[in-house]
Protein backbone atom coordinates (compact mmCIF):
# COMPACT_ATOMS: atom_id res chain seq x y z
CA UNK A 1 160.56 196.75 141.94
CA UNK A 2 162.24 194.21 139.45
CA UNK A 3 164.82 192.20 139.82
CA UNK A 4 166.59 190.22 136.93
CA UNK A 5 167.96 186.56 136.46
CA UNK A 6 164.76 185.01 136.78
CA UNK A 7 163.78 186.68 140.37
CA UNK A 8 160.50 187.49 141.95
CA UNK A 9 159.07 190.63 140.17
CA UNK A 10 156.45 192.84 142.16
CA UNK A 11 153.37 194.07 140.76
CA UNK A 12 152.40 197.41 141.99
CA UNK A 13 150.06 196.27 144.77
CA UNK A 14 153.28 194.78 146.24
CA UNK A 15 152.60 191.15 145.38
CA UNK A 16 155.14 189.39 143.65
CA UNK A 17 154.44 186.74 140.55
CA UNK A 18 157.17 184.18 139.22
CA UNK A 19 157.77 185.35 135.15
CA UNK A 20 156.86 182.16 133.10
CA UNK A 21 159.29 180.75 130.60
CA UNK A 22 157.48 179.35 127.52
CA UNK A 23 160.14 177.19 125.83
CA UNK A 24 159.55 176.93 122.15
CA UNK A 25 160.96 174.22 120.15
CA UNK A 26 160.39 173.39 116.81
CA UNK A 27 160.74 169.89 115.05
CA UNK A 28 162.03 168.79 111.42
CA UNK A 29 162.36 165.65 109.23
CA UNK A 30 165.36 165.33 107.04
CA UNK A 31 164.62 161.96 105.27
CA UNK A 32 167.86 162.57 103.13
CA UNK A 33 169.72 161.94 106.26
CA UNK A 34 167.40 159.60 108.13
CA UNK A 35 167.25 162.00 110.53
CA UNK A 36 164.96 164.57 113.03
CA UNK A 37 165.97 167.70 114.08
CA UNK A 38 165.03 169.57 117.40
CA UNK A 39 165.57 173.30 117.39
CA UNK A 40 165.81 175.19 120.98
CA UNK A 41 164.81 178.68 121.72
CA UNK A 42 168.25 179.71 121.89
CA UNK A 43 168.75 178.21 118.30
CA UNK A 44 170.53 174.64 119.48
CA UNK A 45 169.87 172.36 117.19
CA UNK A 46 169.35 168.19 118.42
CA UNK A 47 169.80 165.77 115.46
CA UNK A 48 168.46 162.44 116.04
CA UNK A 49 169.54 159.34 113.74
CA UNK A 50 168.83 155.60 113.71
CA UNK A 51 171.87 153.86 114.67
CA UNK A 52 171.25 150.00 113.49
CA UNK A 53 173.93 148.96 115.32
CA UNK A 54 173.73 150.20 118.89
CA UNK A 55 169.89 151.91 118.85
CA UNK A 56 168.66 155.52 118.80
CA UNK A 57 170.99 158.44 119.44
CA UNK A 58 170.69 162.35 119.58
CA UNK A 59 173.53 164.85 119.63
CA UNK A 60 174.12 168.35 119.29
CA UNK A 61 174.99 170.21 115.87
CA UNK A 62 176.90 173.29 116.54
CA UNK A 63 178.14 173.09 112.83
CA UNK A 64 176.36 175.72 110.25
CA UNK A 65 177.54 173.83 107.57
CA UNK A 66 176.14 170.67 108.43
CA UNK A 67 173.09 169.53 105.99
CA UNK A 68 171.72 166.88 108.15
CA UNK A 69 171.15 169.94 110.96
CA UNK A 70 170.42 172.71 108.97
CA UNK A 71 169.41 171.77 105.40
CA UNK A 72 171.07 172.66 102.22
CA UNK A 73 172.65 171.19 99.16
CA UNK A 74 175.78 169.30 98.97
CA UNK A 75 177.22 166.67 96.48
CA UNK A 76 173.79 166.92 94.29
CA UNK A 77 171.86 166.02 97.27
CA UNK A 78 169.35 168.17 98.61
CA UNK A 79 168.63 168.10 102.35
CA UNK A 80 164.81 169.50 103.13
CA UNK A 81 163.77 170.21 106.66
CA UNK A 82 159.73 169.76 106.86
CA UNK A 83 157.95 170.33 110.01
CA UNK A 84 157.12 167.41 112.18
CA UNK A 85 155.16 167.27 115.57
CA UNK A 86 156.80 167.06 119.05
CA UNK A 87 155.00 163.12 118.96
CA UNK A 88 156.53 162.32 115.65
CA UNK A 89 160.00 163.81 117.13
CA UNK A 90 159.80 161.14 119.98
CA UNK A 91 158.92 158.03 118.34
CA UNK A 92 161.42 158.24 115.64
CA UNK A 93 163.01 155.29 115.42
CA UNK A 94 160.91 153.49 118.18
CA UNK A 95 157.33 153.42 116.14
CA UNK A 96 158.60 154.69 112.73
CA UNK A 97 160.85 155.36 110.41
CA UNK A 98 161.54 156.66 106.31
CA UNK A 99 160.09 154.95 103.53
CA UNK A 100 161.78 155.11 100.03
CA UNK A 101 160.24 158.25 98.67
CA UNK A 102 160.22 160.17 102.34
CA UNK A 103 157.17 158.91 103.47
CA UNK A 104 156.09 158.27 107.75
CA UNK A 105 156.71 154.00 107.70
CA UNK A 106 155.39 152.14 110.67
CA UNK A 107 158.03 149.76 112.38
CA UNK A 108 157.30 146.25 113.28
């Protein structure tokens, strides 16, 4: 017997098992932007950005069009997602930052 939303499912000795949700997320770098992007399962997309003046900040992009979230070209500039680890994600802006050419520089 199966029930949906996340319920109890039976096997068919009659024992039930909880399904297991793998969440998979996948991390960018868009140096253009000084900024990393986190992108959801369900295709949300987190930007986070150095703010100098008030500290680190991350906010949802619902906007297709925007470059920073999803890449692209506008006004001659071309804004490359690369893959980035989940660690690399988290210390942004803590332990490093963008060099001049795009390049992981350590924060003192």
């Amino acid at each position: 017997m199966k029930q949906g939303g996340g319920m109890r499912v039976a096997d068919q000795r009659g024992r039930f098992q909880i399904p297991i949700y793998i969440l998979i997320m996948e991390y960018y770098k868009n140096y253009m932007a000084d900024a990393v992007v986190r992108v959801d399962d369900d295709g949300k997309r987190f930007v986070k950005r150095i703010d100098y003046r008030g500290g680190r900040e991350e906010f949802q992009v619902n906007n297709p069009e925007s470059k920073t979230a999803f890449g692209g070209e506008g006004y001659g500039v071309f804004y490359i997602l690369e893959p980035i680890s989940k660690e690399d994600y988290d210390t942004f802006g803590r332990t490093w930052t963008f060099g001049y050419y795009g390049e992981k520089t350590p924060l003192y």
